[in-house]
Protein backbone atom coordinates (compact mmCIF):
# COMPACT_ATOMS: atom_id res chain seq x y z
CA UNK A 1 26.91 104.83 69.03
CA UNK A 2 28.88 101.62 66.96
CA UNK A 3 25.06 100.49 66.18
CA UNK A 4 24.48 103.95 64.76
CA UNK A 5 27.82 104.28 63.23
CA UNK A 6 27.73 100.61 61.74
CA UNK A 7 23.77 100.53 60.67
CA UNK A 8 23.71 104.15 58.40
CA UNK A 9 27.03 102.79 56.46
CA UNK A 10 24.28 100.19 55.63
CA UNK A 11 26.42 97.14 57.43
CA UNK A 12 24.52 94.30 58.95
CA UNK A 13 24.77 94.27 62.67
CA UNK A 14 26.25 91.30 62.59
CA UNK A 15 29.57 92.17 60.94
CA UNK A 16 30.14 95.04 63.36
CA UNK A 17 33.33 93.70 64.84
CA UNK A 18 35.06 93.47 61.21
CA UNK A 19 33.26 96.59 59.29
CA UNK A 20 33.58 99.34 62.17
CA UNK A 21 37.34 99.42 60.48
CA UNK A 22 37.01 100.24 57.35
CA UNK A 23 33.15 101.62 57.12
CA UNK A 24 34.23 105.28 57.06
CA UNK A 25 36.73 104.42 54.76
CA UNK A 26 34.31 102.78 52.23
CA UNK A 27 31.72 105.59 53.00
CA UNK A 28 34.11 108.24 52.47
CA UNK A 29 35.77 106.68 49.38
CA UNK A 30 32.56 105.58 46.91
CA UNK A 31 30.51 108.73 48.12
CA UNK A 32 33.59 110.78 47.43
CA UNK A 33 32.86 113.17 50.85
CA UNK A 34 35.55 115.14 52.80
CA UNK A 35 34.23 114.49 56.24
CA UNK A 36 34.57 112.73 59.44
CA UNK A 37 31.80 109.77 59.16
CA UNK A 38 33.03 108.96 62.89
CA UNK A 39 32.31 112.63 63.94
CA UNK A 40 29.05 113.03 61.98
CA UNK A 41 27.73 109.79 63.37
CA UNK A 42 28.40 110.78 67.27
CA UNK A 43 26.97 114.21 66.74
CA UNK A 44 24.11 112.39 65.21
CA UNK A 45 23.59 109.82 68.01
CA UNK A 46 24.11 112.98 70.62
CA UNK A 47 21.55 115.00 68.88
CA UNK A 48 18.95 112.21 69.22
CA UNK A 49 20.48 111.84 72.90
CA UNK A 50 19.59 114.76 73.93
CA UNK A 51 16.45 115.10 72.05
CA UNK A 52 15.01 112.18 73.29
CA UNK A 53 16.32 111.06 76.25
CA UNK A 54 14.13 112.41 78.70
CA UNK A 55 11.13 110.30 77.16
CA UNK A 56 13.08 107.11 78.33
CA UNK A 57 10.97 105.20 81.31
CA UNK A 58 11.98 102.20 83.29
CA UNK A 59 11.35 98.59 81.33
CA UNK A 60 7.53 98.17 81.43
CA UNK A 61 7.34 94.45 82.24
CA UNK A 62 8.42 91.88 84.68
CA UNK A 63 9.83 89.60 81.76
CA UNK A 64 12.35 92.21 81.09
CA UNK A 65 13.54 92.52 84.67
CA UNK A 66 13.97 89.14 84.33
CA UNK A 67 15.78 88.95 81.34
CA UNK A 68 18.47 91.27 82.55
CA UNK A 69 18.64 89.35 86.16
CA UNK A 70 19.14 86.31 84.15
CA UNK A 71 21.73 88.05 81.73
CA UNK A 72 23.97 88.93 85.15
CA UNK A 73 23.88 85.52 86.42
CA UNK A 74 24.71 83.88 82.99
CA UNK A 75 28.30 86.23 83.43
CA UNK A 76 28.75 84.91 87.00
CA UNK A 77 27.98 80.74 86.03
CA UNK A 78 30.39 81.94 82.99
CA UNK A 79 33.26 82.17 85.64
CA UNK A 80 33.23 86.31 85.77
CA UNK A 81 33.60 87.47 89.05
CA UNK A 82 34.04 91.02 89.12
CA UNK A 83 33.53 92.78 92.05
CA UNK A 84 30.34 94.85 90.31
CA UNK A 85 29.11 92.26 89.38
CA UNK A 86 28.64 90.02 92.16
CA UNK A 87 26.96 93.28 93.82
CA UNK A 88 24.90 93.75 90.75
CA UNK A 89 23.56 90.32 91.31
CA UNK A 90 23.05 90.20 95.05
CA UNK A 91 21.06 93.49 94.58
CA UNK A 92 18.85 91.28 92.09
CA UNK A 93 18.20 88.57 94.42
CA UNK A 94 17.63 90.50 97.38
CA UNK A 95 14.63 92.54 95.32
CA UNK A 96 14.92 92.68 91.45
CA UNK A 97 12.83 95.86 91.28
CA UNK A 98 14.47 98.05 93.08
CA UNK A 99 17.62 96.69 91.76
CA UNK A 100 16.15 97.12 88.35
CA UNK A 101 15.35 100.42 88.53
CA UNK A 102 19.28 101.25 89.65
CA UNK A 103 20.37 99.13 87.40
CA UNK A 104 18.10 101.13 84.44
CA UNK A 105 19.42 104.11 86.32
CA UNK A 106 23.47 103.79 85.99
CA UNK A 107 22.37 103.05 82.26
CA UNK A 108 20.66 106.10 81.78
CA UNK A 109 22.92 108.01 83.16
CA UNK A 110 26.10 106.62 82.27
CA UNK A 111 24.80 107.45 78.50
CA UNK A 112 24.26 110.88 79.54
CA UNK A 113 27.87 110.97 81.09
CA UNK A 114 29.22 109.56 77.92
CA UNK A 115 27.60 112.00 75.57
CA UNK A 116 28.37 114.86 78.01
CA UNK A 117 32.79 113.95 77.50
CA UNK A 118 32.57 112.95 73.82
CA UNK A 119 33.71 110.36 72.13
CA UNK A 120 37.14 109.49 70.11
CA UNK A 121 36.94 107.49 67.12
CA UNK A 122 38.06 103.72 67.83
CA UNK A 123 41.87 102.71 67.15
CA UNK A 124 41.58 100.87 63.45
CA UNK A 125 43.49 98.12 62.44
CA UNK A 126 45.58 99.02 59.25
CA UNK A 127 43.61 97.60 55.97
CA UNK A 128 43.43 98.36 52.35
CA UNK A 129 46.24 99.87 49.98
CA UNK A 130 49.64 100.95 51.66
């Protein structure tokens, strides 16, 4: 959703952290619209949701197993030991496919779940003109 939201205001990805604040306020100012960008964007990211989602599949190669087995362990040499995470990595080393596919699972569905409850636009940090 914050990818959607930040990439149709035309913001590089990168900036995300500083531009999600003020990008419907830009967008809303120099296109002169009487909308909620926020809003718009979510029901725009849902629609595509639940268009789409069912055409999702597992990750198709072994590199990307990888990748997110070697993601997980990066957090726990990092010094993060959260309880879920310490599982999510024994899972992985005990068999990385069938952890995988879980793991791909709780993604998939925790998307679903999110979609499903809505979403409320992010707290802003006061900016421009007072």
């Amino acid at each position: 959703m914050y990818e959607l939201y930040s990439e149709n205001s035309g913001a590089c990805r990168f900036h995300r952290k500083w531009v999600e604040d003020i990008v419907d306020e830009i967008v809303i100012s120099h296109y002169d619209l009487n909308f909620d960008y926020w809003a718009a964007n979510f029901q725009l990211a849902k629609a595509i949701h639940d268009h789409q989602s069912a055409q999702s599949v597992f990750w198709e190669s072994e590199r990307v197993v990888d990748i997110i087995h070697g993601f997980l362990e990066k957090w726990e040499r990092d010094g993060l030991r959260e309880p879920e995470l310490l599982e999510w990595i024994a899972r992985f080393r005990a068999d990385k496919w069938k952890a995988a596919r879980d793991f791909w699972q709780e993604l998939y569905n925790g998307m679903a779940e999110a979609f499903a409850e809505g979403i409320t636009e992010p707290a802003h940090e006061p900016h421009g003109k007072t």
